[in-house]
N, C-alpha and C. Protein backbone atom coordinates (compact mmCIF):
# COMPACT_ATOMS: atom_id res chain seq x y z
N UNK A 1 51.44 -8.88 -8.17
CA UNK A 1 50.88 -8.46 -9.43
C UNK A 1 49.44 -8.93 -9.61
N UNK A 2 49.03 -10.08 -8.40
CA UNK A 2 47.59 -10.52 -8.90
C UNK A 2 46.98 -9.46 -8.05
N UNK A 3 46.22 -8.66 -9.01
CA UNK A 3 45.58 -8.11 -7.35
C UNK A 3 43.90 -8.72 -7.83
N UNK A 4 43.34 -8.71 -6.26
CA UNK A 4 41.96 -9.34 -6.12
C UNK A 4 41.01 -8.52 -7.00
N UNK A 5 39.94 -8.93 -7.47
CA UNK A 5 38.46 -8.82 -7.75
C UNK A 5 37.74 -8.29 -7.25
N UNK A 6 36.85 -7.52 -7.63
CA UNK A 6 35.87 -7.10 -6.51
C UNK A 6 34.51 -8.36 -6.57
N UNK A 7 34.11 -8.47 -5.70
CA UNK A 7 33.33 -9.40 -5.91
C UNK A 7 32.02 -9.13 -7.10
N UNK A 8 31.69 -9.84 -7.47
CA UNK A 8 30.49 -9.91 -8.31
C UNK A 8 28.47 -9.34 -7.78
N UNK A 9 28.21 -8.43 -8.70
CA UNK A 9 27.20 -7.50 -7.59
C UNK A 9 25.91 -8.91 -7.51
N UNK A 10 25.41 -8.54 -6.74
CA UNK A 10 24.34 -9.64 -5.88
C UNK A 10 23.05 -10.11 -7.04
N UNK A 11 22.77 -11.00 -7.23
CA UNK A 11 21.58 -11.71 -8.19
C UNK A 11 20.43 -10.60 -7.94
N UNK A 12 20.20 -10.09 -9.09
CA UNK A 12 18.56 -9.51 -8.94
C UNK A 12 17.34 -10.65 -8.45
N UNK A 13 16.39 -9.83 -7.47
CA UNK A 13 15.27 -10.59 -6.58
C UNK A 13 14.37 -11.11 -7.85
N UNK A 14 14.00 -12.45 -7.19
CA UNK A 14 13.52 -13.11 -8.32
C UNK A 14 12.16 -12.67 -8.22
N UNK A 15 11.66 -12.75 -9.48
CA UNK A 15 10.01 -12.28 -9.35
C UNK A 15 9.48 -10.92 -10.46
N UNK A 16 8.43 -10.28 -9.86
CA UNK A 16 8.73 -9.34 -10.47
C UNK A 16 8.13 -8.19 -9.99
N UNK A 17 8.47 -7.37 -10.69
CA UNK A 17 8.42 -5.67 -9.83
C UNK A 17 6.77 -5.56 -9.34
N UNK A 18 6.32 -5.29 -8.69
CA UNK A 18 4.70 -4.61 -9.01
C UNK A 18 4.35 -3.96 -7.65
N UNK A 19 6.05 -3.23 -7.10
CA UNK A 19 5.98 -2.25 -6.31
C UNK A 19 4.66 -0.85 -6.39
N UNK A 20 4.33 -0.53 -7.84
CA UNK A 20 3.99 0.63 -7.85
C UNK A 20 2.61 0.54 -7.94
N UNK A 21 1.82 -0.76 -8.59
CA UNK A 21 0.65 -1.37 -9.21
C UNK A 21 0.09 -1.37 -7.64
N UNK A 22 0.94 -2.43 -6.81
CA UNK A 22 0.21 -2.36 -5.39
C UNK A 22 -0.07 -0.74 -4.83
N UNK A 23 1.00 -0.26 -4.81
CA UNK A 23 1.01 1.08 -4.15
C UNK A 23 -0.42 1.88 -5.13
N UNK A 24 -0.40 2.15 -6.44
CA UNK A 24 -1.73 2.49 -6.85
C UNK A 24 -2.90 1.80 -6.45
N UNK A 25 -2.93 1.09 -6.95
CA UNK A 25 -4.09 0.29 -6.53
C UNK A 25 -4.68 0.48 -5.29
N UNK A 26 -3.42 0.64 -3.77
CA UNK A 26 -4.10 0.61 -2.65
C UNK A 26 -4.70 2.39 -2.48
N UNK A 27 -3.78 3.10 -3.05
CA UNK A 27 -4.17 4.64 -2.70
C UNK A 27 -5.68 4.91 -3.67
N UNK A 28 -5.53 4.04 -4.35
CA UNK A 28 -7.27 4.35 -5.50
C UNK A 28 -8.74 3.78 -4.46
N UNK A 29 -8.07 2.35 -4.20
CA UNK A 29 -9.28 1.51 -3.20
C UNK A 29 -9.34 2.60 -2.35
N UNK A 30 -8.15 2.88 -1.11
CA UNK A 30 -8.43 3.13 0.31
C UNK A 30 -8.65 4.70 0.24
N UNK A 31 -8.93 5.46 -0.99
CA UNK A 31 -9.28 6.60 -0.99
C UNK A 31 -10.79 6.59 -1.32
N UNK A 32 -11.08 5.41 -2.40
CA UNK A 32 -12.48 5.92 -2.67
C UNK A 32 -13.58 4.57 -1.71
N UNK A 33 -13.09 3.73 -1.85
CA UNK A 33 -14.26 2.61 -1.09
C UNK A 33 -13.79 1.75 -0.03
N UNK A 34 -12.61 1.03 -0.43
CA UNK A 34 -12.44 -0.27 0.48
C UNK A 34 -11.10 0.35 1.53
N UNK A 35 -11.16 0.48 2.95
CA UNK A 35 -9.94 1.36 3.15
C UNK A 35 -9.14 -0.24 3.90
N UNK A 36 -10.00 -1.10 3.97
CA UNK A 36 -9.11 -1.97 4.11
C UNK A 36 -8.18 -2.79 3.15
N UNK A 37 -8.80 -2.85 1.80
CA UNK A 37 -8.03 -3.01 0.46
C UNK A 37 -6.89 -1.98 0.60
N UNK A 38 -6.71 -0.73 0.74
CA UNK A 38 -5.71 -0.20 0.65
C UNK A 38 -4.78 -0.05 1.65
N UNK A 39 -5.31 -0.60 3.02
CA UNK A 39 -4.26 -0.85 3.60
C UNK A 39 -3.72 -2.41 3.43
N UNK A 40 -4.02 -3.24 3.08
CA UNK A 40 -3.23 -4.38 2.08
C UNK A 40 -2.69 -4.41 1.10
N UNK A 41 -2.98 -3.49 0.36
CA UNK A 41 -2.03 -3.61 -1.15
C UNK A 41 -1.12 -2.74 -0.65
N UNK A 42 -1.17 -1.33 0.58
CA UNK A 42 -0.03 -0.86 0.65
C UNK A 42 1.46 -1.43 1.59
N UNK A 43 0.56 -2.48 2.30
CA UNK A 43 1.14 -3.63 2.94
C UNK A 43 1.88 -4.50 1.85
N UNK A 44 1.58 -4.72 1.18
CA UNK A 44 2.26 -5.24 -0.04
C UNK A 44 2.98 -4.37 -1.05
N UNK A 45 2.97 -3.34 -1.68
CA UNK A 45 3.65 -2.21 -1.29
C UNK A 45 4.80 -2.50 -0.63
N UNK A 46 4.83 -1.70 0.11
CA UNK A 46 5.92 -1.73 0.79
C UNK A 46 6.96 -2.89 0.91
N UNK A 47 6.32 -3.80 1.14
CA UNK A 47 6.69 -5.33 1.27
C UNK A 47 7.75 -5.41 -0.47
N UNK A 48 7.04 -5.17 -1.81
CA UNK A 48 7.72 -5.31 -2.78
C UNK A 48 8.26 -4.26 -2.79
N UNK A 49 8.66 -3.06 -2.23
CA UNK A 49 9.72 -1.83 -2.37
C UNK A 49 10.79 -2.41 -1.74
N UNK A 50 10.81 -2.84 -0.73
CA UNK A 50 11.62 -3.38 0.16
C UNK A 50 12.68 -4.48 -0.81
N UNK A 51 11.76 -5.62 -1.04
CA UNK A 51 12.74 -7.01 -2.06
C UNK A 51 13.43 -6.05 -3.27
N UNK A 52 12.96 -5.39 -3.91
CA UNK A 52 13.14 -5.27 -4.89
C UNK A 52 14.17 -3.74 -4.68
N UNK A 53 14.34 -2.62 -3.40
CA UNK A 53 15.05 -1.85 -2.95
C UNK A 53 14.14 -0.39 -3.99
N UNK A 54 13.04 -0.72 -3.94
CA UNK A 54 12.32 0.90 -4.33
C UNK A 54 12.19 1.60 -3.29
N UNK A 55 11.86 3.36 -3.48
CA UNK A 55 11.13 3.83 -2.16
C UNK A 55 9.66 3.19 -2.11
N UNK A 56 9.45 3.10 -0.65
CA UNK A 56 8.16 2.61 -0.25
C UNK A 56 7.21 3.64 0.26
N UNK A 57 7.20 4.92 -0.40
CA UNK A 57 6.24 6.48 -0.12
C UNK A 57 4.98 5.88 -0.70
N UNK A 58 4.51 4.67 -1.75
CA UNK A 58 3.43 4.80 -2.46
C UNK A 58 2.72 3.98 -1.54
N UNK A 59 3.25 2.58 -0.54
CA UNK A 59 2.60 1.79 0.36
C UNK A 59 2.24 2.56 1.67
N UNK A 60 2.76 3.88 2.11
CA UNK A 60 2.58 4.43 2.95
C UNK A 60 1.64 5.33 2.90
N UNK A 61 1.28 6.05 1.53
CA UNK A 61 0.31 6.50 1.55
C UNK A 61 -0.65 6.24 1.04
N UNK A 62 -1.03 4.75 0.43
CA UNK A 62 -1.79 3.56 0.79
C UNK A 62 -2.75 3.43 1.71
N UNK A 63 -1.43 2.67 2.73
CA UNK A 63 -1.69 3.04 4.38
C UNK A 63 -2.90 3.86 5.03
N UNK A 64 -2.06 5.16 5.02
CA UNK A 64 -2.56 6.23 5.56
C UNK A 64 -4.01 6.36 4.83
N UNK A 65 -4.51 6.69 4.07
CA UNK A 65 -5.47 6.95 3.01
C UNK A 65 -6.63 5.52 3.26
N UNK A 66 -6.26 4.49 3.60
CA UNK A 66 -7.13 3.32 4.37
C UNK A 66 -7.58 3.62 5.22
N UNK A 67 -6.52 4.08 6.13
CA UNK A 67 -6.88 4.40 7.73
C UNK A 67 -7.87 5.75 7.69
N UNK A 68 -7.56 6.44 7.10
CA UNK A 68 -8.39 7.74 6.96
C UNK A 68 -9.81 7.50 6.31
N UNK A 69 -10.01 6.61 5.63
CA UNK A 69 -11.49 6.21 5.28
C UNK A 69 -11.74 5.37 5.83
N UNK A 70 -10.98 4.51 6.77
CA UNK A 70 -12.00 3.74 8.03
C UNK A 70 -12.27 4.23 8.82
N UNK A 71 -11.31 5.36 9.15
CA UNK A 71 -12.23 6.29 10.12
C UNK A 71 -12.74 7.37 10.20
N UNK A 72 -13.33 8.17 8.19
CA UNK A 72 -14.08 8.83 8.14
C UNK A 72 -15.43 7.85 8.08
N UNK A 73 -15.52 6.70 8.02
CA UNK A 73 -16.55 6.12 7.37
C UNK A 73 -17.21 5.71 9.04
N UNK A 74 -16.35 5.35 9.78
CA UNK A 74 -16.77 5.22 11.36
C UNK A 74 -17.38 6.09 11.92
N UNK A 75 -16.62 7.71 11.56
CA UNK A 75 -17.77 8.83 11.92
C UNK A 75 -18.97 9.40 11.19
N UNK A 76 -19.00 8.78 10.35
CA UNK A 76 -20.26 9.01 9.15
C UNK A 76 -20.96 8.37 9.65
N UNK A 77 -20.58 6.95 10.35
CA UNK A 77 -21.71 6.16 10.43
C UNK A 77 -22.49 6.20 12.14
N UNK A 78 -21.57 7.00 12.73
CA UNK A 78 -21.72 7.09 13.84
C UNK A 78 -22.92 8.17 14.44
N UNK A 79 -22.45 9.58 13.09
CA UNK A 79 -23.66 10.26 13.01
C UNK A 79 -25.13 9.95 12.74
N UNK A 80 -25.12 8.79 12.49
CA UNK A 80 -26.15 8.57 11.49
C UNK A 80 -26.39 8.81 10.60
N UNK A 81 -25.70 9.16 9.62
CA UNK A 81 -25.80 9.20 8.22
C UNK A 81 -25.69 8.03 7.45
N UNK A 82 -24.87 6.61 8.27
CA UNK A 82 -24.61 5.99 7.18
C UNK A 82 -25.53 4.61 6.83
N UNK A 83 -26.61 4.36 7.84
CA UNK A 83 -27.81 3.42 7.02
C UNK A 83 -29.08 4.65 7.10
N UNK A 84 -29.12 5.04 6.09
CA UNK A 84 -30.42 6.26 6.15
C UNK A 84 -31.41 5.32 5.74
N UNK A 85 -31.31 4.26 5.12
CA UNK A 85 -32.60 3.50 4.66
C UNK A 85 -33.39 2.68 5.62
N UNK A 86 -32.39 2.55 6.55
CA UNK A 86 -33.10 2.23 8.09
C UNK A 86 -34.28 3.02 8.92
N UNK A 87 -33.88 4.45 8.81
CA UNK A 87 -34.60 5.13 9.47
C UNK A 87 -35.78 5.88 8.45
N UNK A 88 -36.46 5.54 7.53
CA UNK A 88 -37.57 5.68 7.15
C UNK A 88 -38.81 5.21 7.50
């Protein structure tokens, strides 16, 4: 007649959420200026989707969006476009 319990669901991760703040933050930086800022906050990102069990789509395209302005900014600069104040 005793029948068992289910166990008790697992302690919420201590801390606090700021899955989505990183994930903005890095897709705003690594789109408009710093593409290495946004591949760290989406590194973090992800990192708090993970503890906290969010999807991690906003650290990935973070990510991506870093990488893509370090290496539009590599071929900008490669053309020579990107110290023009040099060549005056």
């Amino acid at each position: 007649m005793n029948a068992p319990y289910p166990p008790p669901p697992p302690p919420p991760a201590a801390g606090r959420d700021r899955t989505t703040l990183w994930g903005v933050l890095g897709i705003v930086l690594g789109l408009i200026c710093c593409g290495i800022l946004g591949i760290i906050f989406g590194y973090l990102s992800i990192r708090d989707a993970r503890r906290f069990g969010n999807s991690p789509v906003l650290g990935y395209v973070a990510i991506a969006l870093g990488v893509i302005n370090i290496i539009g900014n590599a071929i900008w600069r490669a053309t020579g476009h990107g110290m023009y104040w040099y060549n005056r």
